[in-house]
PDB file of N, CA and C in Angstrom:
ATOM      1  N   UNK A   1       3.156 -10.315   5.297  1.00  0.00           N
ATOM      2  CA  UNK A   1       2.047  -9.490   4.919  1.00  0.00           C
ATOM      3  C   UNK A   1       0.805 -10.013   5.634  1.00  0.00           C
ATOM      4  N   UNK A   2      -0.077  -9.428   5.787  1.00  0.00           N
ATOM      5  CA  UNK A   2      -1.514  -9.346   6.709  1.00  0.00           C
ATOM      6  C   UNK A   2      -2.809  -8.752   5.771  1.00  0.00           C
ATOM      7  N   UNK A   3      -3.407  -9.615   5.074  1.00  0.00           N
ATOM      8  CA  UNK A   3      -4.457  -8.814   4.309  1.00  0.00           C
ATOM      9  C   UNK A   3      -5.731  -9.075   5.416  1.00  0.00           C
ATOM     10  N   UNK A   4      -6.332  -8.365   5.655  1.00  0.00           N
ATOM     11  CA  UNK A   4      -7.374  -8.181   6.238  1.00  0.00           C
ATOM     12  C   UNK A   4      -8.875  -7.438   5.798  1.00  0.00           C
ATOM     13  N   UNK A   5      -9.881  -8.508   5.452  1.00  0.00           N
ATOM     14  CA  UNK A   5     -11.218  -8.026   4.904  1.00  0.00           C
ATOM     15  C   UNK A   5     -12.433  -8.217   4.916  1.00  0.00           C
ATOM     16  N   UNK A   6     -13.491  -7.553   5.320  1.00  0.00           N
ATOM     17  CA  UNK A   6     -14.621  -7.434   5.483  1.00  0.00           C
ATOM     18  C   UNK A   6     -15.219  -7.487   4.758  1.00  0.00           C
ATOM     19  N   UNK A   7     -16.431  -7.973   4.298  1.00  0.00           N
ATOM     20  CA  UNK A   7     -17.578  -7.620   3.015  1.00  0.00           C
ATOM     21  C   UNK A   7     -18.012  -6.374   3.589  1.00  0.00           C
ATOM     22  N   UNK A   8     -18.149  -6.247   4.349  1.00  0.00           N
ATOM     23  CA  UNK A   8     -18.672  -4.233   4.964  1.00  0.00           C
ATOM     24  C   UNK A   8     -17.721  -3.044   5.064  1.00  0.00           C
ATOM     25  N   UNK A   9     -16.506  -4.003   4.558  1.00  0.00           N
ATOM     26  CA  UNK A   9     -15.585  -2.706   4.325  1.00  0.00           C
ATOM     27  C   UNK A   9     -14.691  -2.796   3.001  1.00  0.00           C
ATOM     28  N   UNK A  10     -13.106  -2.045   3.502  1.00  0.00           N
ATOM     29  CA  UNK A  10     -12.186  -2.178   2.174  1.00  0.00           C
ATOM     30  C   UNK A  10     -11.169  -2.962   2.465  1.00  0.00           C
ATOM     31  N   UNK A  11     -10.688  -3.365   1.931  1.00  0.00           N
ATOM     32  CA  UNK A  11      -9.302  -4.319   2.158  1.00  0.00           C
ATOM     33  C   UNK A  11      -7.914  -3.460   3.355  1.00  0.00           C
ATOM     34  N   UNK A  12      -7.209  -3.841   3.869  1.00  0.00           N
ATOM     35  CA  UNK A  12      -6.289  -3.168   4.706  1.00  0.00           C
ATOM     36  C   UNK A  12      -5.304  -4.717   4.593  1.00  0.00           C
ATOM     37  N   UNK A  13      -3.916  -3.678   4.128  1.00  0.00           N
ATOM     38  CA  UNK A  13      -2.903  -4.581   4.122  1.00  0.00           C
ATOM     39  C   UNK A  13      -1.600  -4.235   4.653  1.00  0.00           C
ATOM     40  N   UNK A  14      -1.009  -4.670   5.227  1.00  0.00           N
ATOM     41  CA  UNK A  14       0.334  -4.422   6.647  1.00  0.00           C
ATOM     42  C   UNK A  14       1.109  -5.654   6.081  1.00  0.00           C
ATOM     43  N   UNK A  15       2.357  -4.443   6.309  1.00  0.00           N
ATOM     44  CA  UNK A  15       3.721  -5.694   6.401  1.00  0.00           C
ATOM     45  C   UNK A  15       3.979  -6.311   7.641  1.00  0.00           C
ATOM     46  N   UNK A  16       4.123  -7.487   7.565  1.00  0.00           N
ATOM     47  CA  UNK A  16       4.524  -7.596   9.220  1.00  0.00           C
ATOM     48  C   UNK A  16       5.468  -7.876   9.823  1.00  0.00           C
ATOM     49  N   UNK A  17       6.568  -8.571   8.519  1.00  0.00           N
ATOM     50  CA  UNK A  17       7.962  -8.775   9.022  1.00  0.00           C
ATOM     51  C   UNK A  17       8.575  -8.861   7.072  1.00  0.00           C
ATOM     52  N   UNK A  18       9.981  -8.417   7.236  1.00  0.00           N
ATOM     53  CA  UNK A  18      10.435  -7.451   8.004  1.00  0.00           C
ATOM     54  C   UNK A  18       9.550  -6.269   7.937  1.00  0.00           C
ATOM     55  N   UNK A  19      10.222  -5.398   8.921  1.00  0.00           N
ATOM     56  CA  UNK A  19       9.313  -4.084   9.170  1.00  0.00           C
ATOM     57  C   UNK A  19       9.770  -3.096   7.903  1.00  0.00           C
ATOM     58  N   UNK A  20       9.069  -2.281   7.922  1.00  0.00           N
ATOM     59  CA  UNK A  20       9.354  -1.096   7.180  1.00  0.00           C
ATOM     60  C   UNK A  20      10.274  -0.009   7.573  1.00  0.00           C
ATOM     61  N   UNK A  21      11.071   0.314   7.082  1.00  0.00           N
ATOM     62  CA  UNK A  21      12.285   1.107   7.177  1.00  0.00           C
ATOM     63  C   UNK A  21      12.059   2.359   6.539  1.00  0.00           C
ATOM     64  N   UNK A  22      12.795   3.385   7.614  1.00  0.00           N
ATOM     65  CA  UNK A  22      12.488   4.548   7.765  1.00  0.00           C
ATOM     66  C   UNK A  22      14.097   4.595   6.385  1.00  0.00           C
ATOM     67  N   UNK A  23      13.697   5.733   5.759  1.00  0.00           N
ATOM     68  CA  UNK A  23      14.982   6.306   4.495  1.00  0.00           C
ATOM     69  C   UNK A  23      15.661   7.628   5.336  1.00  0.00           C
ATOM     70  N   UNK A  24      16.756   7.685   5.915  1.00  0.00           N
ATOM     71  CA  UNK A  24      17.323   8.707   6.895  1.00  0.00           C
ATOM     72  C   UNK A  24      16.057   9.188   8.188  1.00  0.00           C
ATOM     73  N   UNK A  25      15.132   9.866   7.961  1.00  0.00           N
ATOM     74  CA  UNK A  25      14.583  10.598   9.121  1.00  0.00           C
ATOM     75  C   UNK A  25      12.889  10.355   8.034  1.00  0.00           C
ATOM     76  N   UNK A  26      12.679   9.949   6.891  1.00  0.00           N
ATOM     77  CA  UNK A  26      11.455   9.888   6.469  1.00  0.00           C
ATOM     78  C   UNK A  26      10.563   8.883   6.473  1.00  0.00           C
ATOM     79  N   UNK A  27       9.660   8.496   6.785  1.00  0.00           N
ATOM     80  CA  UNK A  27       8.762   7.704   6.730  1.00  0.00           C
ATOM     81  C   UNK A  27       8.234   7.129   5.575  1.00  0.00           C
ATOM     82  N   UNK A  28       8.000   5.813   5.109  1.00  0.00           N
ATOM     83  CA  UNK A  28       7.973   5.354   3.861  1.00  0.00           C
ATOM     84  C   UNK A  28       6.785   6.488   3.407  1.00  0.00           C
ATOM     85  N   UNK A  29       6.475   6.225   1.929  1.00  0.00           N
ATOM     86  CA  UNK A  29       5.413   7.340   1.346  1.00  0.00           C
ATOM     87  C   UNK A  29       4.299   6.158   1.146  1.00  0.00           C
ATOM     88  N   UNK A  30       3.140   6.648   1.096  1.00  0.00           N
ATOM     89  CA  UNK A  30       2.185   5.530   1.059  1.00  0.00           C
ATOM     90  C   UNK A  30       2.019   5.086   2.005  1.00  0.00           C
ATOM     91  N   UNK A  31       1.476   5.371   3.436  1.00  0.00           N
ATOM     92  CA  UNK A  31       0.980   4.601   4.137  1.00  0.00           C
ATOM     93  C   UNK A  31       0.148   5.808   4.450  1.00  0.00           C
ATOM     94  N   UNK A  32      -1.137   4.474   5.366  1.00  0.00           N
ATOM     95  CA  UNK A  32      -2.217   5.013   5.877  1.00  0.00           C
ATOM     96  C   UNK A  32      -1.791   5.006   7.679  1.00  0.00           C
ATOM     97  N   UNK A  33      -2.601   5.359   8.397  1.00  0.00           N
ATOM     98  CA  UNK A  33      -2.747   5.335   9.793  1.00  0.00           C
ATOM     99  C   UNK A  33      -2.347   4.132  10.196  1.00  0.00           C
ATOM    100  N   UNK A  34      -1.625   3.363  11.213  1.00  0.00           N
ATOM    101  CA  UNK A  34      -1.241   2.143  11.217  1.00  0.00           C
ATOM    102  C   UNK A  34      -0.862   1.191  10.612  1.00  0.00           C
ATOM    103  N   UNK A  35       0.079   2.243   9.763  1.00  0.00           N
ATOM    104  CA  UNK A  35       1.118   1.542   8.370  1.00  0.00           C
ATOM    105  C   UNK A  35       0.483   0.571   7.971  1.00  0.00           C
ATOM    106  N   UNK A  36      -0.858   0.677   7.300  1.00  0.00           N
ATOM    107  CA  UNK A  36      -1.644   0.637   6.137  1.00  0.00           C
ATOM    108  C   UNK A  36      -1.041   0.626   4.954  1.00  0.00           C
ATOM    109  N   UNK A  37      -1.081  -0.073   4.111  1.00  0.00           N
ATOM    110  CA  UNK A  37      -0.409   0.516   2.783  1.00  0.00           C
ATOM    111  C   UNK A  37      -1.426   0.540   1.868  1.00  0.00           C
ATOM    112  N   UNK A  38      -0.991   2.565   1.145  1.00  0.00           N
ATOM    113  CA  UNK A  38      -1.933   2.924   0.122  1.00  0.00           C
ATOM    114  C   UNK A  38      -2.229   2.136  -1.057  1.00  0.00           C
ATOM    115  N   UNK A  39      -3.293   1.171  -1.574  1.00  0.00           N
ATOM    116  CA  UNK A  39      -2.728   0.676  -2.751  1.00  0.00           C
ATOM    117  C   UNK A  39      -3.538   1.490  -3.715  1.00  0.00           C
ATOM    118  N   UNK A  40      -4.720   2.243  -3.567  1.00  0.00           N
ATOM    119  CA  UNK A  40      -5.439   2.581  -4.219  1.00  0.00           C
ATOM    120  C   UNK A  40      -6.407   3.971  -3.959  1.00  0.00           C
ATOM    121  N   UNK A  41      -7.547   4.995  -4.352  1.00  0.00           N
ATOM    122  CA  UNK A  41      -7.762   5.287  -3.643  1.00  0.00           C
ATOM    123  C   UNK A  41      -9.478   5.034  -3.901  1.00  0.00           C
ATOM    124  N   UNK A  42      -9.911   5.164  -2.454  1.00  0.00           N
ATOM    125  CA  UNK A  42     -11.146   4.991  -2.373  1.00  0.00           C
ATOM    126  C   UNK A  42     -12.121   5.359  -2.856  1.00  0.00           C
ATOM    127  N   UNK A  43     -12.094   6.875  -2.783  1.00  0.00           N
ATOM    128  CA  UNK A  43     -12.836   7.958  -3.265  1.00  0.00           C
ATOM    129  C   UNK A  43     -13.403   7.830  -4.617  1.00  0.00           C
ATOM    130  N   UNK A  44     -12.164   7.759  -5.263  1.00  0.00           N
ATOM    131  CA  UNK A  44     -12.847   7.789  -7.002  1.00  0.00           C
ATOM    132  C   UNK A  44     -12.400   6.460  -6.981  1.00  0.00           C
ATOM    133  N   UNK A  45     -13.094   5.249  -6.576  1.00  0.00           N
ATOM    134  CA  UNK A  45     -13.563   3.580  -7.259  1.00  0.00           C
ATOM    135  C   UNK A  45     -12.706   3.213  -7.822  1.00  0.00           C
ATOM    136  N   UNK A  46     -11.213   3.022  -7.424  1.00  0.00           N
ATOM    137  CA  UNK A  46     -10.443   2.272  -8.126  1.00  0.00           C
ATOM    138  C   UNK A  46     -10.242   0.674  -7.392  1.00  0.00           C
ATOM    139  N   UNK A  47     -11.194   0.951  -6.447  1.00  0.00           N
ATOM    140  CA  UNK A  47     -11.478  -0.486  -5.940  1.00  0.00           C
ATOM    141  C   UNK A  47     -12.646  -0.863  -5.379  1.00  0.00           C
ATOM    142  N   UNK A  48     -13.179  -1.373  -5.871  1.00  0.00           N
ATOM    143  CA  UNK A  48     -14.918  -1.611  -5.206  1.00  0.00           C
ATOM    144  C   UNK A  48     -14.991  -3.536  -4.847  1.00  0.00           C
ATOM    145  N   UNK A  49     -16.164  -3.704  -4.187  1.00  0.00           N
ATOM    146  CA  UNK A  49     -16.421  -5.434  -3.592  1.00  0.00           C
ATOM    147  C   UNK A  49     -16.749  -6.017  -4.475  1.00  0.00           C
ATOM    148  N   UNK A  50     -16.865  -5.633  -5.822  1.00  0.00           N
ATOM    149  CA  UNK A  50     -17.267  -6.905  -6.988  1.00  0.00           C
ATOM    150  C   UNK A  50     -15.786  -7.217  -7.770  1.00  0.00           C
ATOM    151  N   UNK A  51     -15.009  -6.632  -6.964  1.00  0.00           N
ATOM    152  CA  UNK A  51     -13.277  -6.739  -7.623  1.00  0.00           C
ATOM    153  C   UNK A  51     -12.754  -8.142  -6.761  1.00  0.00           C
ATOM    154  N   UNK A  52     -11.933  -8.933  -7.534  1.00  0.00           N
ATOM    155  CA  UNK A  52     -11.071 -10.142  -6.964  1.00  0.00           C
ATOM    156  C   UNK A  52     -10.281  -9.542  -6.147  1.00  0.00           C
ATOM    157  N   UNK A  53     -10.006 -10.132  -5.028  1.00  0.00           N
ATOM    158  CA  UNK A  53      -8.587  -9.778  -4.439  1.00  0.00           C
ATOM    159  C   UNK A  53      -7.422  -9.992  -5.218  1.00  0.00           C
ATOM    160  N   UNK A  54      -7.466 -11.420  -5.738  1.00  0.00           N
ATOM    161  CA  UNK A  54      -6.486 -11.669  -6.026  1.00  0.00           C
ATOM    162  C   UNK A  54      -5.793 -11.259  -7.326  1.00  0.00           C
ATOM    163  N   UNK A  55      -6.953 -10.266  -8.245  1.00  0.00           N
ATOM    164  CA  UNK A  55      -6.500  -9.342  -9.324  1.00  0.00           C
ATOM    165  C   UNK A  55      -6.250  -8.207  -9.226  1.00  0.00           C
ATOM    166  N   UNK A  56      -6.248  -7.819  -7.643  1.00  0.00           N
ATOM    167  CA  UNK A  56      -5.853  -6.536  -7.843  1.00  0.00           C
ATOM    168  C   UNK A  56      -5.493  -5.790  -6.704  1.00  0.00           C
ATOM    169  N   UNK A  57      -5.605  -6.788  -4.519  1.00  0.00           N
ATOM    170  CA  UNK A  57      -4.961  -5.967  -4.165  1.00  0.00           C
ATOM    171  C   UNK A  57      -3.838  -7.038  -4.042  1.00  0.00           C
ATOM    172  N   UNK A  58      -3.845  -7.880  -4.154  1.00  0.00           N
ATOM    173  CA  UNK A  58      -2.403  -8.637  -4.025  1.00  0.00           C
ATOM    174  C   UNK A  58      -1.869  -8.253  -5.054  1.00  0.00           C
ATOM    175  N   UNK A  59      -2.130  -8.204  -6.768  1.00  0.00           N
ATOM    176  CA  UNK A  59      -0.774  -7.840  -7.310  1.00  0.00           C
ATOM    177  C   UNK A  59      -0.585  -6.246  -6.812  1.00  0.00           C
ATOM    178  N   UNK A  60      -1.150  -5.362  -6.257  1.00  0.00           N
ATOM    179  CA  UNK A  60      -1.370  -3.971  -6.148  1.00  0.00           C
ATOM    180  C   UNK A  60      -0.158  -3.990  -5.161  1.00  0.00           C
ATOM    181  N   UNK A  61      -0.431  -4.962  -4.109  1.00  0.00           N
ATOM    182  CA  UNK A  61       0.701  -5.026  -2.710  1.00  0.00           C
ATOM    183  C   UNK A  61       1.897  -5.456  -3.394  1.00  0.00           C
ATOM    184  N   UNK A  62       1.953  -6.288  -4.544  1.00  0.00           N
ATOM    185  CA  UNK A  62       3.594  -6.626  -4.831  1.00  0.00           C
ATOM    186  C   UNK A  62       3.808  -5.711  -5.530  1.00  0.00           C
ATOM    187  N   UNK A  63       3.267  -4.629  -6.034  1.00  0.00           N
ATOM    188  CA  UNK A  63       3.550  -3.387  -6.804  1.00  0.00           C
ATOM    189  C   UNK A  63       4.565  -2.510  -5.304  1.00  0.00           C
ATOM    190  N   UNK A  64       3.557  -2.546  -4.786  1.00  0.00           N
ATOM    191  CA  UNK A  64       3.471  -1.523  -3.689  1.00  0.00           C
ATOM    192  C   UNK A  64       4.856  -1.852  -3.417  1.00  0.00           C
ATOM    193  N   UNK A  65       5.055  -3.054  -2.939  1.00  0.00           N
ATOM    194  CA  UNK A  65       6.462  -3.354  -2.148  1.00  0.00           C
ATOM    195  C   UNK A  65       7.812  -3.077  -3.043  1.00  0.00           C
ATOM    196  N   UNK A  66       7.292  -3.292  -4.718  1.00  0.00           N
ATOM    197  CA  UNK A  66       8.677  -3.315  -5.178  1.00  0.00           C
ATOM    198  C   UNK A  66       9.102  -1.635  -5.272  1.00  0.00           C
ATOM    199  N   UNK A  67       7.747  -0.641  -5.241  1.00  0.00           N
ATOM    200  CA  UNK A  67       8.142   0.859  -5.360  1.00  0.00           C
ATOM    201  C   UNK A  67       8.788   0.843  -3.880  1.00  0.00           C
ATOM    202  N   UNK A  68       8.051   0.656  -2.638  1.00  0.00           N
ATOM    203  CA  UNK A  68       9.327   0.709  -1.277  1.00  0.00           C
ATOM    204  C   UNK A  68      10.570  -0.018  -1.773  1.00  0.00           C
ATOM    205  N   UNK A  69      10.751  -0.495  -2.243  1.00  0.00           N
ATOM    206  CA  UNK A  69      12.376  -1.157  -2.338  1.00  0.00           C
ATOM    207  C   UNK A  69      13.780   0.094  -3.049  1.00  0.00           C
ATOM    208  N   UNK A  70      12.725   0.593  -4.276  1.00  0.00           N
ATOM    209  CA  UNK A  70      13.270   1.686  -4.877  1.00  0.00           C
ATOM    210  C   UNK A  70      13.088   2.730  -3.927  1.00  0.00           C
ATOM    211  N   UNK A  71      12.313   2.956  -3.392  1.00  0.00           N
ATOM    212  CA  UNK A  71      12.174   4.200  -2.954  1.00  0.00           C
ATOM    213  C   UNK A  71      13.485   4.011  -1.772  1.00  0.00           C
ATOM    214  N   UNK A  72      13.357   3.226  -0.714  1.00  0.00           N
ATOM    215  CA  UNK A  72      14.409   2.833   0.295  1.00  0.00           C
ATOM    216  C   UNK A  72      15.982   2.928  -0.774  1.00  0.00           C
ATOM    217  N   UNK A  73      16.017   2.443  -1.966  1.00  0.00           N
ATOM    218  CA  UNK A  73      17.374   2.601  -2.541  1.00  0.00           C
ATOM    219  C   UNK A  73      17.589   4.035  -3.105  1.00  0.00           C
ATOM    220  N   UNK A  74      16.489   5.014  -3.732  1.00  0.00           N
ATOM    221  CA  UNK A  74      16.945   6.439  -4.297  1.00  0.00           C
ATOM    222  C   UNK A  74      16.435   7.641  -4.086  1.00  0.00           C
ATOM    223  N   UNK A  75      15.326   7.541  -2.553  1.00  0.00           N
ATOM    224  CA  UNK A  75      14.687   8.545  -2.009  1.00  0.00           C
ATOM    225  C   UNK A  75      13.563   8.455  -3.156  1.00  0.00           C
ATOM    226  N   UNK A  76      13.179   8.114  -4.131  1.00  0.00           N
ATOM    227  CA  UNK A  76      11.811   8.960  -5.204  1.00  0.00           C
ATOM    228  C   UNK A  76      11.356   7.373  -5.049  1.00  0.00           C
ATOM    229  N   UNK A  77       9.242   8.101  -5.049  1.00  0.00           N
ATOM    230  CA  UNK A  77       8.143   7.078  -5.236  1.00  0.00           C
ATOM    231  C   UNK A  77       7.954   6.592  -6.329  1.00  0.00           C
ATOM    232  N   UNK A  78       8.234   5.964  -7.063  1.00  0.00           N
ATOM    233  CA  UNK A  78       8.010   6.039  -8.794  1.00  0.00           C
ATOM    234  C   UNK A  78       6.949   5.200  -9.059  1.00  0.00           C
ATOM    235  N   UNK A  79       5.846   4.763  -8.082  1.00  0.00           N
ATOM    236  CA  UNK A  79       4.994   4.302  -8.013  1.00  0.00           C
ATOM    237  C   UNK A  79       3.816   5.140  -8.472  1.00  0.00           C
ATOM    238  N   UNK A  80       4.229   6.662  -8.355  1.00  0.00           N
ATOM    239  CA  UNK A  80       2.785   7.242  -8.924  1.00  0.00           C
ATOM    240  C   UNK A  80       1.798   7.627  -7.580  1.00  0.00           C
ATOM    241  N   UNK A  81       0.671   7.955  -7.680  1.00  0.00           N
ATOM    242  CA  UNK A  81      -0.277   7.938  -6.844  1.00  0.00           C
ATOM    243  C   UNK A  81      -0.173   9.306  -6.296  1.00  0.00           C
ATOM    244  N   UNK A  82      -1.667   9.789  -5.257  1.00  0.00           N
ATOM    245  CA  UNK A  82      -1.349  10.728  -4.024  1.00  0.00           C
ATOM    246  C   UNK A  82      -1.022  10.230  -2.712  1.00  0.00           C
ATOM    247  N   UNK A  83      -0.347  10.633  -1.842  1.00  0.00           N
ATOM    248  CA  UNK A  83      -0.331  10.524  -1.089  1.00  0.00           C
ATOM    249  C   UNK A  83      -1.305  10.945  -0.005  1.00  0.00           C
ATOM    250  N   UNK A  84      -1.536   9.725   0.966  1.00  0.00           N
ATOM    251  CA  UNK A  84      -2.847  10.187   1.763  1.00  0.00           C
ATOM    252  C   UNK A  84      -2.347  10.874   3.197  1.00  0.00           C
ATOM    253  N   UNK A  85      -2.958  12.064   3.492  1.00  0.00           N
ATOM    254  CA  UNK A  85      -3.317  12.864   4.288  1.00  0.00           C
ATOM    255  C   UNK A  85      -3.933  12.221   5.576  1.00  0.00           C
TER     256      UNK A  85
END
Protein backbone atom coordinates (compact mmCIF):
# COMPACT_ATOMS: atom_id res chain seq x y z
CA UNK A 1 0.00 0.00 0.00
CA UNK A 2 1.12 3.74 -0.80
CA UNK A 3 -0.68 6.40 1.29
CA UNK A 4 0.12 9.60 -0.03
CA UNK A 5 -0.70 13.23 1.63
CA UNK A 6 -0.68 16.73 1.46
CA UNK A 7 -1.97 19.29 4.04
CA UNK A 8 -3.37 21.10 0.69
CA UNK A 9 -5.07 18.21 -0.33
CA UNK A 10 -6.94 14.67 0.37
CA UNK A 11 -5.37 11.53 1.14
CA UNK A 12 -4.79 9.06 -2.10
CA UNK A 13 -4.16 5.46 -1.43
CA UNK A 14 -2.83 2.63 -4.09
CA UNK A 15 -2.10 -0.91 -3.76
CA UNK A 16 1.11 -1.61 -4.94
CA UNK A 17 1.79 -5.18 -4.72
CA UNK A 18 0.04 -7.55 -5.20
CA UNK A 19 -1.83 -5.81 -7.93
CA UNK A 20 -5.40 -5.68 -8.22
CA UNK A 21 -7.23 -8.24 -10.11
CA UNK A 22 -9.56 -7.87 -12.68
CA UNK A 23 -13.06 -10.47 -11.70
CA UNK A 24 -13.52 -12.12 -15.45
CA UNK A 25 -13.52 -8.88 -17.80
CA UNK A 26 -14.51 -6.25 -14.73
CA UNK A 27 -12.54 -3.89 -13.10
CA UNK A 28 -12.47 -3.81 -9.31
CA UNK A 29 -15.50 -1.33 -8.09
CA UNK A 30 -14.15 1.54 -6.16
CA UNK A 31 -11.47 2.98 -7.74
CA UNK A 32 -10.59 6.39 -8.73
CA UNK A 33 -8.39 7.46 -11.85
CA UNK A 34 -5.06 5.70 -11.30
CA UNK A 35 -6.44 2.94 -9.18
CA UNK A 36 -7.03 5.24 -6.39
CA UNK A 37 -9.07 3.58 -3.96
CA UNK A 38 -12.55 5.09 -3.08
CA UNK A 39 -12.56 5.18 0.66
CA UNK A 40 -14.87 7.93 1.14
CA UNK A 41 -16.55 10.67 -0.50
CA UNK A 42 -15.41 14.11 -0.67
CA UNK A 43 -18.22 16.08 -1.46
CA UNK A 44 -20.42 15.60 1.53
CA UNK A 45 -17.26 15.66 4.42
CA UNK A 46 -16.89 12.30 5.29
CA UNK A 47 -13.34 13.20 5.47
CA UNK A 48 -11.88 16.50 6.24
CA UNK A 49 -7.84 17.63 7.60
CA UNK A 50 -8.77 17.82 11.27
CA UNK A 51 -9.43 13.85 10.91
CA UNK A 52 -6.44 11.28 12.05
CA UNK A 53 -5.24 9.21 9.41
CA UNK A 54 -4.82 6.67 11.38
CA UNK A 55 -8.69 6.61 12.52
CA UNK A 56 -9.98 6.56 9.55
CA UNK A 57 -8.17 6.23 6.20
CA UNK A 58 -6.08 3.36 7.23
CA UNK A 59 -8.81 1.46 8.97
CA UNK A 60 -11.09 2.75 5.84
CA UNK A 61 -8.19 1.00 3.44
CA UNK A 62 -8.36 -2.34 5.50
CA UNK A 63 -12.12 -2.08 5.07
CA UNK A 64 -11.64 -1.34 1.54
CA UNK A 65 -9.35 -4.34 0.90
CA UNK A 66 -11.34 -6.90 2.80
CA UNK A 67 -14.70 -5.79 0.51
CA UNK A 68 -12.08 -6.46 -2.78
CA UNK A 69 -11.39 -9.86 -1.40
CA UNK A 70 -15.22 -10.65 -1.33
CA UNK A 71 -15.95 -8.96 -4.14
CA UNK A 72 -12.94 -10.94 -6.24
CA UNK A 73 -14.62 -14.25 -4.47
CA UNK A 74 -18.70 -13.49 -5.36
CA UNK A 75 -18.85 -10.69 -7.98
CA UNK A 76 -21.06 -8.21 -5.22
CA UNK A 77 -19.48 -4.88 -3.36
CA UNK A 78 -20.88 -5.35 0.04
CA UNK A 79 -18.94 -2.54 1.06
CA UNK A 80 -21.73 -0.07 0.40
CA UNK A 81 -20.87 3.30 -1.05
CA UNK A 82 -21.26 5.11 -4.72
CA UNK A 83 -19.30 4.46 -7.06
CA UNK A 84 -17.18 7.24 -8.58
CA UNK A 85 -17.68 8.40 -12.06
Amino acid sequence: MRLRYKLTGSPEVEVLEPLLQKRGSDNPPHLYPGKKLCLYLPRIGEWNKTMMLSQTIIPWTSEWLLNYEVWLATGEWSGGGLHPR
